[in-house]
Every structure is written in C-alpha cells, then in structure tokens.
N, C-alpha and C. Protein backbone atom coordinates (compact mmCIF):
# COMPACT_ATOMS: atom_id res chain seq x y z
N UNK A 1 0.84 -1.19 0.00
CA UNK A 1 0.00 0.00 0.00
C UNK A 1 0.88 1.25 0.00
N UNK A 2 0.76 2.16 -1.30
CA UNK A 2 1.67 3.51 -1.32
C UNK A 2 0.52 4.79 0.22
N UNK A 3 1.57 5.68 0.21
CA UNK A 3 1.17 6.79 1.05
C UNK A 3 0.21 7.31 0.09
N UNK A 4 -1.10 7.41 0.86
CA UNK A 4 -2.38 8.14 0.41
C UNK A 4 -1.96 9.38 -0.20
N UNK A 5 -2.99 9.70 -1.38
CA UNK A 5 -2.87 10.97 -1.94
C UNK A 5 -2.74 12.10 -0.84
N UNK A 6 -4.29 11.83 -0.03
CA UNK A 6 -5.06 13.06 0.95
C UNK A 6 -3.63 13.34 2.08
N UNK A 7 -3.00 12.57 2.36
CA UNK A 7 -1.80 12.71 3.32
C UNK A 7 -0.38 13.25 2.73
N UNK A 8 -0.65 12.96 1.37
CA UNK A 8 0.83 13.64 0.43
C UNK A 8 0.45 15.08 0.36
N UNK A 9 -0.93 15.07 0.38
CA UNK A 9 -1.81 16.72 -0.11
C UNK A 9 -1.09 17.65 1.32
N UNK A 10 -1.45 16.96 2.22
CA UNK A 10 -0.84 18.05 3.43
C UNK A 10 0.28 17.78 4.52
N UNK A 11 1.24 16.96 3.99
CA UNK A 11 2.53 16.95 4.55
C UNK A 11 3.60 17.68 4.12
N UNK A 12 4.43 18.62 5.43
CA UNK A 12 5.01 19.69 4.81
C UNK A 12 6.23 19.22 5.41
N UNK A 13 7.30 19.91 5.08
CA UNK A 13 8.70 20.29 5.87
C UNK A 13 8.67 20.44 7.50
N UNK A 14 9.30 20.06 8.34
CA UNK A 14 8.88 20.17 9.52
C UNK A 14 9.97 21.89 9.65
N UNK A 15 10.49 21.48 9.19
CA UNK A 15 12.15 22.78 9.16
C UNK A 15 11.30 24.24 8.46
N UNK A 16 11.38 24.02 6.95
CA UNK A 16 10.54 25.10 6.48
C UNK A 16 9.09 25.37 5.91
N UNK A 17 8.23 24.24 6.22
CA UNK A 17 7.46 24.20 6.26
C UNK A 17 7.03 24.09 4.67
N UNK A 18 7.79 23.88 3.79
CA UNK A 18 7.12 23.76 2.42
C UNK A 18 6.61 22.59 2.08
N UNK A 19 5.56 22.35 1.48
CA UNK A 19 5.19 21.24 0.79
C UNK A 19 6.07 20.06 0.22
N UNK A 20 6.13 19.00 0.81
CA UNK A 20 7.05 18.02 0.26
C UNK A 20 6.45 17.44 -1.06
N UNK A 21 7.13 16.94 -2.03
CA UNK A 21 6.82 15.95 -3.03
C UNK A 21 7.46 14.42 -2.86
N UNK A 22 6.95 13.56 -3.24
CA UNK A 22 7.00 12.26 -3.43
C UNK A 22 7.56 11.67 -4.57
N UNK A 23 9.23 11.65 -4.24
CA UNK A 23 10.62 11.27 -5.52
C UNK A 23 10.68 10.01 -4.85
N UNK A 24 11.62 9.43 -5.78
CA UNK A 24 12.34 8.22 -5.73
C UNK A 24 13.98 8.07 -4.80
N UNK A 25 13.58 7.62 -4.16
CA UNK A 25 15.41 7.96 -2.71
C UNK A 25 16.16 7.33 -3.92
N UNK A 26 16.85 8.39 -4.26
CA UNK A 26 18.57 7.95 -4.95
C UNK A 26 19.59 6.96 -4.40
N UNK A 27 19.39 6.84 -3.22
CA UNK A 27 20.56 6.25 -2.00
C UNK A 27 19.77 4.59 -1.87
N UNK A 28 18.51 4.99 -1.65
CA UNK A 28 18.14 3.65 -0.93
C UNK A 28 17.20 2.97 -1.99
N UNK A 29 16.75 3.48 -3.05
CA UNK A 29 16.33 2.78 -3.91
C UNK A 29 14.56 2.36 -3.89
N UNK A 30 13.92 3.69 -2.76
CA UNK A 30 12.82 3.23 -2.70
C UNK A 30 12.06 5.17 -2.64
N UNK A 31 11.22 4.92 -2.62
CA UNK A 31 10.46 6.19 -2.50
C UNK A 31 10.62 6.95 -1.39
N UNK A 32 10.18 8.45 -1.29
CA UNK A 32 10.91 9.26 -0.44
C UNK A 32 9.83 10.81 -0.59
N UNK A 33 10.14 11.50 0.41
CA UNK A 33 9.85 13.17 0.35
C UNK A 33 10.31 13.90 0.32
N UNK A 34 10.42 14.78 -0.71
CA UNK A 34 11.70 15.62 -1.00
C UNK A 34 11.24 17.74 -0.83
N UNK A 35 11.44 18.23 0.25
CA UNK A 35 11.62 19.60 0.17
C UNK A 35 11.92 20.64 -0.66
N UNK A 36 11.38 21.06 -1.46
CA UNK A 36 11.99 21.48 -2.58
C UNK A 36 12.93 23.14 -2.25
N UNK A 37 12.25 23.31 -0.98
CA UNK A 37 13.28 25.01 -0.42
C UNK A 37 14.28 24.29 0.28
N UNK A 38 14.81 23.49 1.10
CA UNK A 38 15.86 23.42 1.64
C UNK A 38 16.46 22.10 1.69
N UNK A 39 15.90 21.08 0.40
CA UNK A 39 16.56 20.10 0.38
C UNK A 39 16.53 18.91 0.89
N UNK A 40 16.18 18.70 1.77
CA UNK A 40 15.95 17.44 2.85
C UNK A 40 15.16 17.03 1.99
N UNK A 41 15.29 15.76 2.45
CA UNK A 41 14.65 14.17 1.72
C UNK A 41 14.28 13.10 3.21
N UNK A 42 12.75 12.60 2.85
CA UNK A 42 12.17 11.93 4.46
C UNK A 42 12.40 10.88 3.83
N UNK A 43 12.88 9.61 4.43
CA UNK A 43 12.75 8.22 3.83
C UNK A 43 10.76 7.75 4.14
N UNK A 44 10.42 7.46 3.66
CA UNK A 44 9.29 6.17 3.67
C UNK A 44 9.59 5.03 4.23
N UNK A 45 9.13 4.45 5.50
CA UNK A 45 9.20 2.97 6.09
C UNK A 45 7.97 2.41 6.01
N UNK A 46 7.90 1.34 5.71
CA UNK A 46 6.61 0.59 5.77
C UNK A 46 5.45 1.17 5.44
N UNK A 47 5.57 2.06 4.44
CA UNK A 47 4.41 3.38 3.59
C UNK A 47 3.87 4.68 4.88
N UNK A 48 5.16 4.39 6.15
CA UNK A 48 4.52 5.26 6.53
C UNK A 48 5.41 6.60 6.86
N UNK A 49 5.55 7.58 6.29
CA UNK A 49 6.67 9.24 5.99
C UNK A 49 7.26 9.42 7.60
N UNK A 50 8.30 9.26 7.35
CA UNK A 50 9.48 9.55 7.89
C UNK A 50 9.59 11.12 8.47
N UNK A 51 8.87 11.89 9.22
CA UNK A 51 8.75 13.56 9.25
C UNK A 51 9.76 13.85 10.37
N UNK A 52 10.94 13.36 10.55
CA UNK A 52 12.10 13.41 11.70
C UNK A 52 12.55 14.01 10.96
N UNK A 53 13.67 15.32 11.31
CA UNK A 53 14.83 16.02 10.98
C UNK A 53 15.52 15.38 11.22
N UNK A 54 15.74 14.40 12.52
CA UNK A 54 17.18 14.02 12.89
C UNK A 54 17.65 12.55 11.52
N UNK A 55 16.10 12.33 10.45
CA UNK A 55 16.26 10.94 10.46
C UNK A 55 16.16 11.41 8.73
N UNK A 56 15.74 12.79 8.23
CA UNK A 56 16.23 13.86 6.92
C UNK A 56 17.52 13.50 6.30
N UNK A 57 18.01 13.80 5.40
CA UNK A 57 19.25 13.93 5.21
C UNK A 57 19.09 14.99 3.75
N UNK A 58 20.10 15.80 3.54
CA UNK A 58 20.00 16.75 3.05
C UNK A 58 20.58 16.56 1.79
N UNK A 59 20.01 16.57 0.01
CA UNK A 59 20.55 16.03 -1.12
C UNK A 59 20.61 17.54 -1.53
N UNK A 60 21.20 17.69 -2.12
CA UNK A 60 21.62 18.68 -3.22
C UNK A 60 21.27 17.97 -4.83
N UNK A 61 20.68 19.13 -5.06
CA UNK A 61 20.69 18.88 -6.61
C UNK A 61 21.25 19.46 -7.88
C-alpha cells in the first residue's frame, strides 16, 4: 500500500514548512519526500513518511 494521496496533499517540511513531493530515494532505492526550499529528503518505512529532521538527510541537486 503507497502513502495516500489526501496525506501527500498536506505533509510539509517540519524545518521550512514547504510542501514536500514524493521522488524516488537515490541512495536507498525506494520512494521518499523531497523539500523542494531546503533540500531534505524523508525516507518512507513501511508506507509510513518519515517527518524526523534528525532521520532527513539533506541532497543537493
């Protein structure tokens, strides 16, 4: 089961609060949330979003 639309609709950045989108993790090879103002990327566990800073990691593009 992927992460619901209605829950992608209003999950934000915990840091800057922008709207995350739903990419593909480069590193780990599975889906992910990506910040588009400051970068951070949430991993996805078990379809359920990862919204930890400490657990973020920050990609450059």
């Amino acid at each position: 089961m992927a992460v619901p639309q209605q829950l992608l609709d209003i999950l934000a950045c915990p840091v800057c609060r922008t709207p995350v989108t739903l990419t593909p993790d480069r590193q780990a090879g599975q889906p992910s949330l990506k910040c588009a103002t400051c970068g951070r990327v949430y991993p996805i566990r078990d379809d359920i979003p990862v919204m930890l800073v400490d657990e973020a990691r920050i990609e450059k593009d």
